[in-house]
Protein backbone atom coordinates (compact mmCIF):
# COMPACT_ATOMS: atom_id res chain seq x y z
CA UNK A 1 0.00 0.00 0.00
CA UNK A 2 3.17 2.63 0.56
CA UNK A 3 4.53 2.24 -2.65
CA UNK A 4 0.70 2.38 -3.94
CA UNK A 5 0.74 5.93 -2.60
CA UNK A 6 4.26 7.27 -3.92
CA UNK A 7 2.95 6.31 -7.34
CA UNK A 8 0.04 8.57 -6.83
CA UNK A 9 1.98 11.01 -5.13
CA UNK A 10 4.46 11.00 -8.22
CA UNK A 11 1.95 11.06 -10.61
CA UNK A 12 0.61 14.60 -8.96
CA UNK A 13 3.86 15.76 -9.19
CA UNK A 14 4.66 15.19 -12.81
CA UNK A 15 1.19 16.66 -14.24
CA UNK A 16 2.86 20.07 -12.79
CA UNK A 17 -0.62 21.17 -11.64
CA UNK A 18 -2.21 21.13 -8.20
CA UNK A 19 -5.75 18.57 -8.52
CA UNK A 20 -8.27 17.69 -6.43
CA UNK A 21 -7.95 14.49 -5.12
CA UNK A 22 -10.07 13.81 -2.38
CA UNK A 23 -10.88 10.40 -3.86
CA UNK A 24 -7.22 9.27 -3.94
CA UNK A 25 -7.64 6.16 -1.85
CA UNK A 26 -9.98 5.04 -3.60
CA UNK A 27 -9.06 5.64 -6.86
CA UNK A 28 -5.96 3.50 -5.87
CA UNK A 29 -7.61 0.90 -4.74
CA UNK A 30 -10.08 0.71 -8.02
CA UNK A 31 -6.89 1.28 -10.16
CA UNK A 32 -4.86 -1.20 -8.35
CA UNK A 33 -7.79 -4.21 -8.80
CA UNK A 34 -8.32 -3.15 -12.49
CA UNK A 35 -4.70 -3.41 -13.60
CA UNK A 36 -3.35 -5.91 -11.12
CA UNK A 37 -2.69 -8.44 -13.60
CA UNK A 38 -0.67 -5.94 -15.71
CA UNK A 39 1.08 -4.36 -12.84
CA UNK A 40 -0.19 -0.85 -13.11
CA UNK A 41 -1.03 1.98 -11.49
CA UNK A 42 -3.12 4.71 -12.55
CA UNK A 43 -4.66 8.01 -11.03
CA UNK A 44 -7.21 10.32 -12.50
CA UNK A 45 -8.00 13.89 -11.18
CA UNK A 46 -11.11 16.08 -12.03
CA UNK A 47 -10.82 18.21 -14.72
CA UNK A 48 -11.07 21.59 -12.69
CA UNK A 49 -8.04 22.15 -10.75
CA UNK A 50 -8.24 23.50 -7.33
CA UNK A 51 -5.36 26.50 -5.77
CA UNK A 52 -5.23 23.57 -2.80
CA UNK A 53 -4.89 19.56 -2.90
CA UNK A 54 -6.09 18.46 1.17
CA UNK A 55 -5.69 14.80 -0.23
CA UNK A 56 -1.91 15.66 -0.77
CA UNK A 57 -1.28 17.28 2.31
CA UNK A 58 -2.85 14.33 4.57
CA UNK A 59 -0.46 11.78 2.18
CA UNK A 60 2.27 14.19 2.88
CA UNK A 61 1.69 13.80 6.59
CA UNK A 62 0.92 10.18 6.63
CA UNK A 63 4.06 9.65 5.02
CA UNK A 64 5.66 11.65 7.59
CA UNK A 65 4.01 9.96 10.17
CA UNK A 66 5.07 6.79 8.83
CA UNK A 67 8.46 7.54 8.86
CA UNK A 68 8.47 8.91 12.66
CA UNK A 69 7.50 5.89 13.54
CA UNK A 70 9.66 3.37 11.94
CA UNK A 71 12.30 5.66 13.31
CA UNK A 72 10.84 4.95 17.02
CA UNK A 73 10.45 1.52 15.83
CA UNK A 74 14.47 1.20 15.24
CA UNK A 75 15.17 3.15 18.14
CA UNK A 76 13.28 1.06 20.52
CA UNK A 77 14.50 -1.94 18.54
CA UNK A 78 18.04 -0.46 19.51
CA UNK A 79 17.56 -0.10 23.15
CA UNK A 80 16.11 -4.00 23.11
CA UNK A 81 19.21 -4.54 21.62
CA UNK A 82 21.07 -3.24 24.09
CA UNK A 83 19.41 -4.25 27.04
CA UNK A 84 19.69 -7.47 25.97
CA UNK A 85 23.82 -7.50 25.37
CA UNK A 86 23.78 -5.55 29.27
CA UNK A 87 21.17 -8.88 30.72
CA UNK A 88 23.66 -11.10 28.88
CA UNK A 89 26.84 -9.07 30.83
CA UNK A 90 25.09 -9.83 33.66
CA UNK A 91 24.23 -13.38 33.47
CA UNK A 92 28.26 -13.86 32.42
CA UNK A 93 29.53 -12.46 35.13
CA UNK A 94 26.84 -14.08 37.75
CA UNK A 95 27.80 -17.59 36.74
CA UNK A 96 31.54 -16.42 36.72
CA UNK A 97 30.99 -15.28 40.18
CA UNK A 98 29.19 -18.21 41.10
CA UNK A 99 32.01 -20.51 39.32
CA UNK A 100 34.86 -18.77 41.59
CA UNK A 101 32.38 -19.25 44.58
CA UNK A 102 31.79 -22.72 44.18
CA UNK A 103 35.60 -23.37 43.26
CA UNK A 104 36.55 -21.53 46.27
CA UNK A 105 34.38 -23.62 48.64
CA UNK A 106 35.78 -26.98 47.14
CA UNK A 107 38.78 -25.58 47.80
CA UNK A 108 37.93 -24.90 51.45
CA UNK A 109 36.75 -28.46 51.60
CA UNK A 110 39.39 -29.93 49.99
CA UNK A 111 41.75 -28.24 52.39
CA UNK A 112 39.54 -28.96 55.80
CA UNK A 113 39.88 -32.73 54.74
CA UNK A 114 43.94 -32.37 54.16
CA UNK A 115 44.36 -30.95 57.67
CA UNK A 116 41.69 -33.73 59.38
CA UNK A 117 43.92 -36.13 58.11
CA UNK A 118 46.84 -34.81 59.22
CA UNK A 119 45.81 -34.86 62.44
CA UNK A 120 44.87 -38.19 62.54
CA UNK A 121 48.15 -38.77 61.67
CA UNK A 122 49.83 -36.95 64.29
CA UNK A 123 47.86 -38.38 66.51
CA UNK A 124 48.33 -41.63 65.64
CA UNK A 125 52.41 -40.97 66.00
CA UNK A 126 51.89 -39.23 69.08
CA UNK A 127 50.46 -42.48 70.15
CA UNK A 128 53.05 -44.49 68.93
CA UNK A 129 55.77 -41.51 70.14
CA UNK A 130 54.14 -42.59 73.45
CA UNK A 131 54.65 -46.26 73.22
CA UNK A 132 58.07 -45.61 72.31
CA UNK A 133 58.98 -44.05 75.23
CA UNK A 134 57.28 -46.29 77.74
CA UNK A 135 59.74 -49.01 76.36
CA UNK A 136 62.48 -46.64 76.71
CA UNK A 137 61.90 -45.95 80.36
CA UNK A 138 61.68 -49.91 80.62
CA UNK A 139 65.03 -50.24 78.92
CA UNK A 140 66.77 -47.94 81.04
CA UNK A 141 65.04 -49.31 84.10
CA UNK A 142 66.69 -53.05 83.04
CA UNK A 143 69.49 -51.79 82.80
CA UNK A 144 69.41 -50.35 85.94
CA UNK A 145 68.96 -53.49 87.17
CA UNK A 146 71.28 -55.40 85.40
CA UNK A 147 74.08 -52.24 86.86
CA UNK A 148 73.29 -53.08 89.65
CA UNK A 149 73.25 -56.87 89.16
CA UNK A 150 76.75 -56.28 87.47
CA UNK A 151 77.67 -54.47 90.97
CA UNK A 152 76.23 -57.73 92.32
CA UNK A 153 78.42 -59.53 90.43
CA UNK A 154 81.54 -57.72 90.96
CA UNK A 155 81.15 -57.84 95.06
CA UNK A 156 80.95 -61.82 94.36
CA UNK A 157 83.81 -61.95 92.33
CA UNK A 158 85.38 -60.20 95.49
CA UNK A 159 83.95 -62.36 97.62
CA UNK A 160 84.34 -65.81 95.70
CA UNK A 161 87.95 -65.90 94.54
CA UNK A 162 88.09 -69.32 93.71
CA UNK A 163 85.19 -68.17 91.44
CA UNK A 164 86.99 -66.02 89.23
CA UNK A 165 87.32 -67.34 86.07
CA UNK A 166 83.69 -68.31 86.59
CA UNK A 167 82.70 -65.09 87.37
CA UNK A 168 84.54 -63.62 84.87
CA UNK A 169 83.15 -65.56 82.16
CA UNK A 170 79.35 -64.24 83.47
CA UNK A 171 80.57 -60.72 83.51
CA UNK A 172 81.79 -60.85 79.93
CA UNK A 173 78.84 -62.54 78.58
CA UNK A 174 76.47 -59.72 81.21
CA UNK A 175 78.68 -56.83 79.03
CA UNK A 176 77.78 -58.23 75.87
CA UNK A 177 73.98 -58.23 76.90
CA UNK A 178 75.03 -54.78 78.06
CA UNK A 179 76.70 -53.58 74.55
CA UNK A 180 73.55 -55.32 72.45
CA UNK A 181 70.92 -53.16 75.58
CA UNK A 182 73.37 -49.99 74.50
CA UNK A 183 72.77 -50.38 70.85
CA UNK A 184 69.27 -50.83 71.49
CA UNK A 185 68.91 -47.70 73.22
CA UNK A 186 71.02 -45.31 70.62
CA UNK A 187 68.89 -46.98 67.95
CA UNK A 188 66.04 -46.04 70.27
CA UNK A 189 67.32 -42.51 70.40
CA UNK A 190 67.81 -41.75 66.41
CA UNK A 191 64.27 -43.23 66.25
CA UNK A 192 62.64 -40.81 68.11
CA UNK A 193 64.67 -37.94 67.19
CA UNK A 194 63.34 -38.65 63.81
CA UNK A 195 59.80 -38.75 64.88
CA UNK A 196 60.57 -35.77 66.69
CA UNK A 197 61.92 -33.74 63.92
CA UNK A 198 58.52 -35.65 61.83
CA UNK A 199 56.25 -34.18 64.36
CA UNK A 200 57.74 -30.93 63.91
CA UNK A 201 58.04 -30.62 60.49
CA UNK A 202 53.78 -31.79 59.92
CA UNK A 203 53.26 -28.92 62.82
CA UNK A 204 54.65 -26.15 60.59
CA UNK A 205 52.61 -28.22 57.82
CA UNK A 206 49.18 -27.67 59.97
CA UNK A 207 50.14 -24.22 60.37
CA UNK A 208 50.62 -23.25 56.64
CA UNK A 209 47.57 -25.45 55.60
CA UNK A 210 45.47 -23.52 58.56
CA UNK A 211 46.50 -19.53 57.43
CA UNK A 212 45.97 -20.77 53.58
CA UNK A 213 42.16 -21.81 54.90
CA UNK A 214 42.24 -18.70 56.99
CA UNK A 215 42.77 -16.74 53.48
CA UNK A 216 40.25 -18.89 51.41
CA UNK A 217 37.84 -18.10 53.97
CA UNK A 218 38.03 -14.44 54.09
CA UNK A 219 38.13 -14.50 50.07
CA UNK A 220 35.10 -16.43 50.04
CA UNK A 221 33.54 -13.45 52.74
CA UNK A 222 35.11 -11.11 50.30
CA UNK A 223 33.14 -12.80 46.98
CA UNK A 224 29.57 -13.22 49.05
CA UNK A 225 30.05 -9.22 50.02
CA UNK A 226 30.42 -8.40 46.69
C-alpha cells in the first residue's frame, strides 16, 4: 500500500498542476484491482483544478508519520538490543561469580579434609611416640637393674675368689647383653629424634595449611560481600 501511494503522489507531481484528489484512496484501490494483472497503477484527477490539494497534504503527513515511527520503531529496537547485550553481561559475570564461589568452597573443603587427616596422623604418631617411650623408660630401668646386678656380680667376684674365672666368664657374657641393651637404646634414640623432627616438620605443615584456609575463607567473605 506505501509504494501504492508514492505512485500517486508522483503522478501529482509530474502533471505540474495542483488537482483535487479527495478520492485518492480510492481511486488507488479501483486502479490497483483493475490493472493488477498488468502491474499498473493509474490516477485520475477532475478536470477543474483547485489553488489547494487536502488529499496531498494528509499523504504528505501520513508519510511523515510513517516515517516517525519506523524511526521509534528502530530506536526502541536499539535499546532491546542493548538491554539485551547488558542482561547477557550480567548473566556472564553471575555464573563467573558463582564458578569462583563454588571453586573456592571446594577448595575450602578440599583443604579442611587435608588438615583432618593430618591430624589423625599426628595423633596416631603421638600415640606411637608414646609407646616408644614407655619401652624406653623400661630399657633404662633393666638396665638399671642389670648395673646393679653387674655391681652384684663384681662384690661376688670379690667375695668368691676361687670363682673367678667363673665369674669372669658371666661378667663378659652380662657386658655383651650390656653392649647389644646400649645399641638398642642409641637406635632407640635416632628413632625418636626422627619422629621428633617428623612431628615438627607436619606442625609447621598444619600451620601453613590452617592460614591458607584462613585466606580462602576471608576471600570467600570477600566474593559473598560483593
Amino acid at each position: 500500500m506505501e509504494r501504492l501511494v508514492v505512485f500517486a503522489l508522483l503522478s501529482l507531481l509530474q502533471q505540474g498542476t495542483a488537482a483535487n484528489v479527495k478520492n485518492l484512496p480510492e481511486i488507488v484501490h479501483h486502479e490497483t484491482f483493475v490493472n493488477e494483472a498488468e502491474g499498473q497503477c493509474a490516477v485520475y484527477c477532475p478536470s477543474q483544478p483547485s489553488q489547494s490539494c487536502p488529499a496531498l497534504d494528509h499523504l504528505l503527513l501520513y508519510l511523515n508519520a510513517q516515517l516517525s515511527l519506523e524511526g521509534q520503531v528502530e530506536q526502541l529496537k536499539n535499546r532491546t538490543d542493548s538491554l539485551d547485550g547488558q542482561l547477557q553481561q550480567l548473566a556472564q559475570q553471575e555464573l563467573v561469580e558463582f564458578q569462583a564461589e563454588s571453586d573456592l568452597k571446594a577448595t575450602i573443603e578440599a583443604l579442611q579434609a587435608t588438615v583432618s587427616s593430618q591430624e589423625s596422623i599426628i595423633q596416631q604418631q603421638a600415640v606411637a611416640l608414646q609407646q616408644l617411650q614407655g619401652t624406653l623408660q623400661q630399657l633404662e630401668t633393666t638396665n638399671q637393674q642389670q648395673a646393679s646386678s653387674l655391681q652384684q656380680l663384681e662384690t661376688t667376684n670379690q667375695q668368691q675368689v676361687s670363682s673367678l674365672q667363673q665369674l669372669e666368664a658371666t661378667n663378659q657374657q652380662q657386658a655383651s647383653m650390656l653392649q647389644q641393651l646400649e645399641t638398642t637404646n642409641q637406635q632407640q634414640d635416632s628413632s625418636l629424634q626422627q619422629l621428633e623432627g617428623t612431628l615438627r616438620h607436619q606442625e609447621a605443615t598444619i600451620q601453613q595449611q590452617t592460614a591458607i584456609l584462613q585466606q580462602c575463607a576471608t576471600d570467600l567473605q570477600q566474593l559473598e560481600g560483593t
